[in-house]
C-alpha atoms as a PDB file:
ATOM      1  CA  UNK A   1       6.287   9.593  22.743  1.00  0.00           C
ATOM      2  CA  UNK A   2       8.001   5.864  22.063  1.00  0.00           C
ATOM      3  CA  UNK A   3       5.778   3.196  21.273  1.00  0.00           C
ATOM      4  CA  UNK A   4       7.480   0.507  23.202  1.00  0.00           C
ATOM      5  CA  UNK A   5      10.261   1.141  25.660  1.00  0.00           C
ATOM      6  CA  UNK A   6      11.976  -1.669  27.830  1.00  0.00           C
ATOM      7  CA  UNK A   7      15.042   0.071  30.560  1.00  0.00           C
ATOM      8  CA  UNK A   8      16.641  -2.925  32.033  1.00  0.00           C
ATOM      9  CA  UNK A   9      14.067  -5.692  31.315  1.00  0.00           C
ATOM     10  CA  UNK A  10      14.591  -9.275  32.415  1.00  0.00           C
ATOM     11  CA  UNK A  11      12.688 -11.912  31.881  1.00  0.00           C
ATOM     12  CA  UNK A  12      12.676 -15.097  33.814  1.00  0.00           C
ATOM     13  CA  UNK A  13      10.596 -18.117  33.304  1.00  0.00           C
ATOM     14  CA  UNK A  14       9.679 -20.762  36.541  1.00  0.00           C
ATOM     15  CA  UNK A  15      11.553 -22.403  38.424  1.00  0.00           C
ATOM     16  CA  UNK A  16      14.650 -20.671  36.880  1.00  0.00           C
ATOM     17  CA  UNK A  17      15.049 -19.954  33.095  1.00  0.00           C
ATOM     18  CA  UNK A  18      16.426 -16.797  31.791  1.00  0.00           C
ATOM     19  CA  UNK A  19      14.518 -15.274  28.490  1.00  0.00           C
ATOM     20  CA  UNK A  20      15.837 -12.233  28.608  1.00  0.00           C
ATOM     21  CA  UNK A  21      18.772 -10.369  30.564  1.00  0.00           C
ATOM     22  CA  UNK A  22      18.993  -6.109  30.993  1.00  0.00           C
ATOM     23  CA  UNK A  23      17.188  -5.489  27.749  1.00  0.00           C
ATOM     24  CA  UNK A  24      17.100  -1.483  26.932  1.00  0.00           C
ATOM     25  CA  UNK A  25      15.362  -0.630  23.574  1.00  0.00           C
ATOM     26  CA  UNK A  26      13.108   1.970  22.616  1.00  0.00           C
ATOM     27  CA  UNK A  27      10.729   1.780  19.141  1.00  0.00           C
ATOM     28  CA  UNK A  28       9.625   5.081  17.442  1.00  0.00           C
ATOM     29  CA  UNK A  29       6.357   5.227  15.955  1.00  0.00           C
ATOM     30  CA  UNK A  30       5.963   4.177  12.328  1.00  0.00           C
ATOM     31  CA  UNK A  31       9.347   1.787  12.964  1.00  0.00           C
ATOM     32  CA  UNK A  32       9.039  -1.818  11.575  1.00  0.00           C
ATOM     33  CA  UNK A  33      11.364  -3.652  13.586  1.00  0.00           C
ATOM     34  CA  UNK A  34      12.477  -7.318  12.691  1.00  0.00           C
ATOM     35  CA  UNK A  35      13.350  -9.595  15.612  1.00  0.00           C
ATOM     36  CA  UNK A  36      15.908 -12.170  14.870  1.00  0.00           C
ATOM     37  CA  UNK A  37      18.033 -14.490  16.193  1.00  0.00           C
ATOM     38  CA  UNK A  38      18.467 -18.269  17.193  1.00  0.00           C
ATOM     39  CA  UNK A  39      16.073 -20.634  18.212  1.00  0.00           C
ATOM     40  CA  UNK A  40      15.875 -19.205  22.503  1.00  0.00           C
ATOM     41  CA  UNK A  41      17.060 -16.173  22.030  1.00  0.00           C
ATOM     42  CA  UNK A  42      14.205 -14.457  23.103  1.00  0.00           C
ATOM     43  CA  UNK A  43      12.310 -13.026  20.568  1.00  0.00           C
ATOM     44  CA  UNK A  44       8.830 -14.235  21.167  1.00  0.00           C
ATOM     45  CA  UNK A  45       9.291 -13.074  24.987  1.00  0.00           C
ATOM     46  CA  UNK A  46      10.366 -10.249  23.700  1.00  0.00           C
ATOM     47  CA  UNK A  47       6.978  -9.805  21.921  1.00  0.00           C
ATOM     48  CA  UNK A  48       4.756 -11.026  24.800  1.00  0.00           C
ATOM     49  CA  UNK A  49       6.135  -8.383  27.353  1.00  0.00           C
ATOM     50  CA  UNK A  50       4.493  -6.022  24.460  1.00  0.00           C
ATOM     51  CA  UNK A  51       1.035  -7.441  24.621  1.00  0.00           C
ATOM     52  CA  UNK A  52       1.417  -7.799  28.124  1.00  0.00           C
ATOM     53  CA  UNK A  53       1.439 -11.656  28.184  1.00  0.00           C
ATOM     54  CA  UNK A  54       3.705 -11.337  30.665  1.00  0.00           C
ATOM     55  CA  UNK A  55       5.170  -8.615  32.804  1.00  0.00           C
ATOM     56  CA  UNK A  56       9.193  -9.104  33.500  1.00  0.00           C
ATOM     57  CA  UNK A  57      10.876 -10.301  36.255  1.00  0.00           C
ATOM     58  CA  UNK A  58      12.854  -6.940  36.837  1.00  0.00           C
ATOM     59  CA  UNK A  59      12.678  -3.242  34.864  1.00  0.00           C
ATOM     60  CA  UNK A  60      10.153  -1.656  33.254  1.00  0.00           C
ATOM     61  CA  UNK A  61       7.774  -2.374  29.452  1.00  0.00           C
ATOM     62  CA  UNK A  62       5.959   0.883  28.316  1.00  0.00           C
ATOM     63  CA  UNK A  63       3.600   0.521  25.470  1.00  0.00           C
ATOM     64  CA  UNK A  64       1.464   3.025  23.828  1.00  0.00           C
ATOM     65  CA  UNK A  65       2.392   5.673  26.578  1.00  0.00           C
ATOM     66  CA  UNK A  66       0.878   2.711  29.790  1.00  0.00           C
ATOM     67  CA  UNK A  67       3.777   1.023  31.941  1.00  0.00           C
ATOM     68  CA  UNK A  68       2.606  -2.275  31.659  1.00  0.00           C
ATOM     69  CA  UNK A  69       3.316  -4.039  35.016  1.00  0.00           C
ATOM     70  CA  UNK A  70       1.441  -1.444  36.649  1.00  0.00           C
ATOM     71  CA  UNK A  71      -2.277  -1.946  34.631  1.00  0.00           C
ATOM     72  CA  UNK A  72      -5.153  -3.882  36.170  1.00  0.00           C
ATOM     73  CA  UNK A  73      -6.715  -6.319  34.139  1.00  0.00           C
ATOM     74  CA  UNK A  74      -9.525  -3.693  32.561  1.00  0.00           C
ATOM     75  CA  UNK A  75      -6.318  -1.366  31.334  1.00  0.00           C
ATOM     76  CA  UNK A  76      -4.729  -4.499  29.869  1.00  0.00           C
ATOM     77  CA  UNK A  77      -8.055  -5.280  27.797  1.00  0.00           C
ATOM     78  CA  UNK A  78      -8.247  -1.807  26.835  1.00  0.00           C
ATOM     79  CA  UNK A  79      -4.515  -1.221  25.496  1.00  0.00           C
ATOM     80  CA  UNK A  80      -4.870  -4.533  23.325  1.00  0.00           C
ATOM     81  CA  UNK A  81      -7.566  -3.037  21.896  1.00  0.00           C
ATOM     82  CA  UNK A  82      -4.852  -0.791  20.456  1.00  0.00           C
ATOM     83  CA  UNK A  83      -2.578  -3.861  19.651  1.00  0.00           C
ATOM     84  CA  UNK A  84      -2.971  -6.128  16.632  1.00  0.00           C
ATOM     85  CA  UNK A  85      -1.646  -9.673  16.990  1.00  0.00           C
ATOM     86  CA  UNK A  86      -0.471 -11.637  14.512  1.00  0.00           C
ATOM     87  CA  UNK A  87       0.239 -15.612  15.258  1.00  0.00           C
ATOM     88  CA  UNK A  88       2.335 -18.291  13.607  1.00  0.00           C
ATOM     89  CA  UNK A  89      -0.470 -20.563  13.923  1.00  0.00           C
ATOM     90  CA  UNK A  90      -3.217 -18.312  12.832  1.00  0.00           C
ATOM     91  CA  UNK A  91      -5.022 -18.831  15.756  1.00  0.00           C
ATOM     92  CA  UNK A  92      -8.378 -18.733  14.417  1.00  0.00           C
ATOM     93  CA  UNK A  93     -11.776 -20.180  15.109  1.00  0.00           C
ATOM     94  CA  UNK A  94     -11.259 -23.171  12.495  1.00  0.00           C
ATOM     95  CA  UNK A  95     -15.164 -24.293  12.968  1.00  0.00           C
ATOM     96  CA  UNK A  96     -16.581 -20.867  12.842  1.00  0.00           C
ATOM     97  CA  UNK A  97     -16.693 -18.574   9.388  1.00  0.00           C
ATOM     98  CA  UNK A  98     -14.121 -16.550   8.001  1.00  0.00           C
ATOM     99  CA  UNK A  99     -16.012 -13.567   8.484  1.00  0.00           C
ATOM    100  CA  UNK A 100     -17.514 -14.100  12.452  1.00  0.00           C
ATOM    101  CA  UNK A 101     -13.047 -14.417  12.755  1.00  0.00           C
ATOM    102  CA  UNK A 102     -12.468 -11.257  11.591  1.00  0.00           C
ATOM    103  CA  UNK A 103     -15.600  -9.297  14.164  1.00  0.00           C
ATOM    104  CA  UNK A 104     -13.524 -11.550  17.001  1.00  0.00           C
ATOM    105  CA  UNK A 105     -10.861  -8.331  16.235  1.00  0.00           C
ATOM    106  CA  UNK A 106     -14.348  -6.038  17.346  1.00  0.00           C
ATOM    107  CA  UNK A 107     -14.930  -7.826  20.781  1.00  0.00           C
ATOM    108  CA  UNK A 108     -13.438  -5.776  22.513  1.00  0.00           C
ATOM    109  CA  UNK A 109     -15.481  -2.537  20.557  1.00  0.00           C
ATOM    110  CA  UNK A 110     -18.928  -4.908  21.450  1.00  0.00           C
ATOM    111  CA  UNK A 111     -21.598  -5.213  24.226  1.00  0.00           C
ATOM    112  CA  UNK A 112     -20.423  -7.970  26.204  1.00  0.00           C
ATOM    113  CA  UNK A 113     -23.390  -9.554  25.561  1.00  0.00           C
ATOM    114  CA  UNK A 114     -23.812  -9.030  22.078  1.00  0.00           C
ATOM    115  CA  UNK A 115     -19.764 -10.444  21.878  1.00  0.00           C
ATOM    116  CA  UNK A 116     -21.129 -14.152  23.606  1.00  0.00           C
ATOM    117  CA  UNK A 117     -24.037 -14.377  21.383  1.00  0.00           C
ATOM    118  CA  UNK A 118     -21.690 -13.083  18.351  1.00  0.00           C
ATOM    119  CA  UNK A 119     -24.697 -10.476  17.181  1.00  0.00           C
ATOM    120  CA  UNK A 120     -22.413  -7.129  15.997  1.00  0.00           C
ATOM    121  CA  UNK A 121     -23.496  -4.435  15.144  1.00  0.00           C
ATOM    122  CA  UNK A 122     -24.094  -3.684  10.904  1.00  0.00           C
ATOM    123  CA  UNK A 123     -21.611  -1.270  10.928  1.00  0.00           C
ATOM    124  CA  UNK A 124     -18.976  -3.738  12.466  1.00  0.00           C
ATOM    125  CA  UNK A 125     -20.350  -6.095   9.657  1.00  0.00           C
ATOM    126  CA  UNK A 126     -19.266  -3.669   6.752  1.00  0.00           C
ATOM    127  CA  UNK A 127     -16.123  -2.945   8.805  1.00  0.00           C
ATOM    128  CA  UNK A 128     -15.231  -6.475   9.011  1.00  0.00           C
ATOM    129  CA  UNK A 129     -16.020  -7.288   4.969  1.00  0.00           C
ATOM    130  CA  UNK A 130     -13.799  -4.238   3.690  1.00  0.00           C
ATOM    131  CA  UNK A 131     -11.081  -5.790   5.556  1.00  0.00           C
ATOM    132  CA  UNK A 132     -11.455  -8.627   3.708  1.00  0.00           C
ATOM    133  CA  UNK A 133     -11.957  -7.076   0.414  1.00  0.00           C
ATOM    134  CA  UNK A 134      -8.469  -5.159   1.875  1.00  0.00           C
ATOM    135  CA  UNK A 135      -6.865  -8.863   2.136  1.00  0.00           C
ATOM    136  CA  UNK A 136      -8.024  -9.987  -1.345  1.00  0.00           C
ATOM    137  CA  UNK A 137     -10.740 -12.809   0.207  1.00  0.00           C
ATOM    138  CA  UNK A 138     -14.333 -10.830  -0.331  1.00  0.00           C
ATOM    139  CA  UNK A 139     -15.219 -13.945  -1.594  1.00  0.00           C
ATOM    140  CA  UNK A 140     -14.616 -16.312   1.664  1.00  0.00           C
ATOM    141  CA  UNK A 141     -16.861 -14.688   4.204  1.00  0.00           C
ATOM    142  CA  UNK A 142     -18.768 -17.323   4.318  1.00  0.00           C
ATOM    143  CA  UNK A 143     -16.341 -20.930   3.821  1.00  0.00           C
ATOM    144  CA  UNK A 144     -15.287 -21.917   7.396  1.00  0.00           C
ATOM    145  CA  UNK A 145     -11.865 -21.510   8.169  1.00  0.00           C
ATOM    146  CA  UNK A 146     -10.814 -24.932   8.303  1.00  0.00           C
ATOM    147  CA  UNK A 147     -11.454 -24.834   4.459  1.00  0.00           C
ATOM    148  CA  UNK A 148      -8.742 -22.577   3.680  1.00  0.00           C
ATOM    149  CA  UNK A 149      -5.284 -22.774   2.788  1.00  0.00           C
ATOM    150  CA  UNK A 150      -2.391 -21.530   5.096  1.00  0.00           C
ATOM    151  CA  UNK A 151      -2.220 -18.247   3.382  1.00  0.00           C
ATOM    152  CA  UNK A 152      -5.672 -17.154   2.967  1.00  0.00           C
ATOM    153  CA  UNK A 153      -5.780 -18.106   7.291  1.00  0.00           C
ATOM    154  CA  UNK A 154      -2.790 -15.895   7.535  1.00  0.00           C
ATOM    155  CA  UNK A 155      -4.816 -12.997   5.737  1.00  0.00           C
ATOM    156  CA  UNK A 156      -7.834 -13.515   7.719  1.00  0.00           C
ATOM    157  CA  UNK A 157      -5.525 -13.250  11.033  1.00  0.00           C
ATOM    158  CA  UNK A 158      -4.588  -9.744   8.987  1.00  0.00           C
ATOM    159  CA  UNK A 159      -8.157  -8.542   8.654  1.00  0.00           C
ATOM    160  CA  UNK A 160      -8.446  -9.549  12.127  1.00  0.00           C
ATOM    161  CA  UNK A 161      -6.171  -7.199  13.246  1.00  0.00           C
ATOM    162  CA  UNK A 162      -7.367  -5.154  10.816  1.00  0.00           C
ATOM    163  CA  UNK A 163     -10.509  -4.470  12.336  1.00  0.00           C
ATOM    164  CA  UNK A 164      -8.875  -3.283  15.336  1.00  0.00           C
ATOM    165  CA  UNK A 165      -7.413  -0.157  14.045  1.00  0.00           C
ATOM    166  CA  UNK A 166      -4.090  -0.709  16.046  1.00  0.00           C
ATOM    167  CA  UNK A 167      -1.697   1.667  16.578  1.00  0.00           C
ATOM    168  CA  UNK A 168       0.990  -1.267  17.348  1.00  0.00           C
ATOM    169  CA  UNK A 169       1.221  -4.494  14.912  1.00  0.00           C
ATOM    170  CA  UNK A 170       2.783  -7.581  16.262  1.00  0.00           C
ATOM    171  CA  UNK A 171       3.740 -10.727  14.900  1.00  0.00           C
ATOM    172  CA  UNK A 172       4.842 -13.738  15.990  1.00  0.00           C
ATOM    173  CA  UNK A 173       6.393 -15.680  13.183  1.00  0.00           C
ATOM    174  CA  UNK A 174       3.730 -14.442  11.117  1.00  0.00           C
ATOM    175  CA  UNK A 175       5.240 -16.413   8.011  1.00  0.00           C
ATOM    176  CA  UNK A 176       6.891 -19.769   9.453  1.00  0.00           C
ATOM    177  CA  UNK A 177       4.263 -21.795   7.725  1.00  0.00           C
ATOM    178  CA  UNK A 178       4.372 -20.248   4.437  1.00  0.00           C
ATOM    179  CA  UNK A 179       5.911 -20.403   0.567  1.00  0.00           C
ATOM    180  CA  UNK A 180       8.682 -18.156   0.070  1.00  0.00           C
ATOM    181  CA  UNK A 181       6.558 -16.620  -2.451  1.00  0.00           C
ATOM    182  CA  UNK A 182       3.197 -16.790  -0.188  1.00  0.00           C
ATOM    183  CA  UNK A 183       5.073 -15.541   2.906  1.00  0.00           C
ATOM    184  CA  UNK A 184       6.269 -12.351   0.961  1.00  0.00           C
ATOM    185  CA  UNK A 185       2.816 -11.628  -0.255  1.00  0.00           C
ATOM    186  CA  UNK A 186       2.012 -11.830   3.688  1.00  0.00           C
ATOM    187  CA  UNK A 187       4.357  -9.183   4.858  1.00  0.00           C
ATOM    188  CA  UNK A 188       4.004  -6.818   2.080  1.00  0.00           C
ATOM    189  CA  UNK A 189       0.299  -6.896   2.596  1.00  0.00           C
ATOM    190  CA  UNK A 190       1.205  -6.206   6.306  1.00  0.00           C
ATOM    191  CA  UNK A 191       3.610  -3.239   5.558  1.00  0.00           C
ATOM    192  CA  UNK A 192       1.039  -1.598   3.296  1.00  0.00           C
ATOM    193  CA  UNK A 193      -1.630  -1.763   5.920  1.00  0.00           C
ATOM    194  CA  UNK A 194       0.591  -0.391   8.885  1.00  0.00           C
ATOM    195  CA  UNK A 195       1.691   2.330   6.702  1.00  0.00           C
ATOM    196  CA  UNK A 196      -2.048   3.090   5.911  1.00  0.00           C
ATOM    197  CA  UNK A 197      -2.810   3.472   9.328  1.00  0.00           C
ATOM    198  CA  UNK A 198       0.938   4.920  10.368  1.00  0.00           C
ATOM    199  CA  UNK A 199       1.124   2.241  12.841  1.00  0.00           C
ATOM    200  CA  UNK A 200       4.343   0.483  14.215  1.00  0.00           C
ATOM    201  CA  UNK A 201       5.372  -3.154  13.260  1.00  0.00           C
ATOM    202  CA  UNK A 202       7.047  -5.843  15.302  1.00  0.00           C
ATOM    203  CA  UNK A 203       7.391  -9.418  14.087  1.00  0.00           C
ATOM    204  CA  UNK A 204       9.766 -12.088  14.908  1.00  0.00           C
ATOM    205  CA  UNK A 205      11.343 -13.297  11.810  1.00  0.00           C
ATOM    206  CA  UNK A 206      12.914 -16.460  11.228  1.00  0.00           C
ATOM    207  CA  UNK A 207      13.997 -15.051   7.684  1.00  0.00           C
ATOM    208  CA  UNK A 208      17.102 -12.736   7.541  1.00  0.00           C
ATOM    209  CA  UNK A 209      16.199 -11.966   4.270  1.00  0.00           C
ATOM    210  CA  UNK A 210      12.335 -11.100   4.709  1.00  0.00           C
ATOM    211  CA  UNK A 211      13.305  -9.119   7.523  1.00  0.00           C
ATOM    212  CA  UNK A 212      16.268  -6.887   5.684  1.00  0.00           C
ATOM    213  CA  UNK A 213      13.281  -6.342   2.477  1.00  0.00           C
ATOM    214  CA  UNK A 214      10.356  -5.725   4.364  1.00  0.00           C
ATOM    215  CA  UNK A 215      11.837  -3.784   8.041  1.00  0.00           C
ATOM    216  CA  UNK A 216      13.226  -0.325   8.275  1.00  0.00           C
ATOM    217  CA  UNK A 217      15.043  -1.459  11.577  1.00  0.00           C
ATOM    218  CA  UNK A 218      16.614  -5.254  12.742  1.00  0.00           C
ATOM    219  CA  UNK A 219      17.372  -6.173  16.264  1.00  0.00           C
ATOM    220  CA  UNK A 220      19.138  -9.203  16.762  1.00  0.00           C
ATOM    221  CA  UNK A 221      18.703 -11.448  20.454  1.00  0.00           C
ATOM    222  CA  UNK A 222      21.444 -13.714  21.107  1.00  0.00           C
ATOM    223  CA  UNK A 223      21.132 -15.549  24.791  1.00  0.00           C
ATOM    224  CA  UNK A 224      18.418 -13.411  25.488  1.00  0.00           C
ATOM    225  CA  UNK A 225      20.638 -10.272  25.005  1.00  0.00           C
ATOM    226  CA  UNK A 226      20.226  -7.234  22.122  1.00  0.00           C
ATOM    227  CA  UNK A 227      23.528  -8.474  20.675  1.00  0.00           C
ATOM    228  CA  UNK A 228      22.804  -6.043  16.931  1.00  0.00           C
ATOM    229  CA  UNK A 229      19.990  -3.308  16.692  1.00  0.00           C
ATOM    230  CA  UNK A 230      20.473  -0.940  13.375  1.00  0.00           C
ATOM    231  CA  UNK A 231      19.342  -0.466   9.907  1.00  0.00           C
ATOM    232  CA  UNK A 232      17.543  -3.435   8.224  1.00  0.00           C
ATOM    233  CA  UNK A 233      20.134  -2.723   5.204  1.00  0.00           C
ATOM    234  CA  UNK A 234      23.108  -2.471   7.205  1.00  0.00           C
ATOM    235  CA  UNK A 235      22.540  -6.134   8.811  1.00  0.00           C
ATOM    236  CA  UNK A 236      25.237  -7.459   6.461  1.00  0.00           C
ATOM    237  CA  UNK A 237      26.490 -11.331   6.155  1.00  0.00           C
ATOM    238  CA  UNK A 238      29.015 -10.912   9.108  1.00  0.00           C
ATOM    239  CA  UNK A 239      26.640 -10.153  11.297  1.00  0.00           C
ATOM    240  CA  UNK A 240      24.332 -12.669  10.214  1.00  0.00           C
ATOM    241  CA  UNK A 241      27.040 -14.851  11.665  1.00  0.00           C
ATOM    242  CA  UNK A 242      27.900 -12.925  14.387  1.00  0.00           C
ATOM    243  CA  UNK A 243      24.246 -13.379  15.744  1.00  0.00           C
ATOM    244  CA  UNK A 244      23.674 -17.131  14.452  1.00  0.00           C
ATOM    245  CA  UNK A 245      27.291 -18.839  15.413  1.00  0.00           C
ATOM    246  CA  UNK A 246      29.319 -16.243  16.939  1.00  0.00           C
ATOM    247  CA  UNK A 247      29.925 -16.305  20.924  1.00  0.00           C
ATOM    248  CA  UNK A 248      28.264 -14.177  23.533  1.00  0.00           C
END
């Protein structure tokens, strides 16, 4: 079965902005797929139709086997249990410790009660620390987040996900804020992990060359349209252009 499929998705944001228009794509498990493409073209839409963010204006999102528009709000909790989410901005709990970030990936595994008092369970503890042994920071559980550099939040945001055992990785712009040399630590790190767990890898890329090293598969959005989906290695030059400064 596909891991994501979209048959004729458009997306539409109020009162009348087009995201995306007829978008048909399926992604095989243990694909890592590179989205790329100009500033608008639709990428991160693209992603949040996966998480189920959003549902589209017209056609149909499966993920993990569940058409999306159709799930109540209990099914939507309980197929992001089976999505990791990566963000640009980290979006971590800058007050809290690095450690009490990474169980946030286990709320959803928790006694709600337990989750608003943040008491977890031991074996959620040790769960939580090997991920960040996995991540190379078993010596930050304790500093809080704010105290870390953009890198080391980027692998906590990892271990996060971590912890959730996903079958589906995605990440928006996972690398934007990082070193050439920092960001490629990032997404080798990721593609070791999602080959551990034979999981299937989505991230928006603002890099052409990240995403020809570290994908097995690029698709290209142009005007909210699939304008290039193949190989990461045959995405040559001339279509680099085709997607950045060539016409519709």
């Amino acid at each position: 079965m596909p891991v994501v499929t979209f048959k004729s998705v458009s997306h539409t944001y109020p009162p009348s902005r087009p995201a995306l228009t007829d978008v048909t794509l399926t992604i095989e498990s243990g694909e890592r797929v590179g989205l790329i493409g100009p500033s608008g073209a639709g990428k991160s839409t693209l992603l949040r139709l996966c998480n189920g963010l959003i549902v589209p204006t017209s056609g149909q999102v499966s993920v993990l086997g569940e058409p999306v528009r159709d799930l109540s709000q209990q099914q939507l909790i309980q197929l992001r249990r089976r999505i990791g989410m990566i963000f640009q901005e980290f979006a971590l709990i800058e007050r809290l410790p690095v450690l009490t970030n990474v169980l946030v990936g286990r709320l959803g595994y928790t006694p709600h009660l337990s989750s608003l008092l943040r008491i977890f369970p031991r074996k959620e503890i040790v769960r939580a620390k090997e991920a960040l042994k996995r991540v190379g920071l078993e010596a930050f559980e304790e500093p809080l987040v704010r105290e870390l550099s953009g890198g080391q939040k980027q692998r906590v945001g990892i271990a996060r996900a971590m912890v959730q055992e996903p079958e589906l990785i995605l990440g928006d712009e996972p690398t934007a804020n990082l070193d050439v040399k920092t960001a490629d630590s990032i997404l080798g790190l990721l593609v070791e992990l999602a080959e551990d767990r034979a999981a299937t890898t989505i991230l928006t890329l603002h890099d052409v060359r990240a995403a020809r090293r570290f994908c097995t598969r690029i698709i290209a959005l142009q005007n909210g349209k699939v304008k290039w989906d193949g190989p990461a290695g045959e995405f040559g030059d001339s279509e680099v252009d085709a997607v950045f400064y060539g016409e519709e």
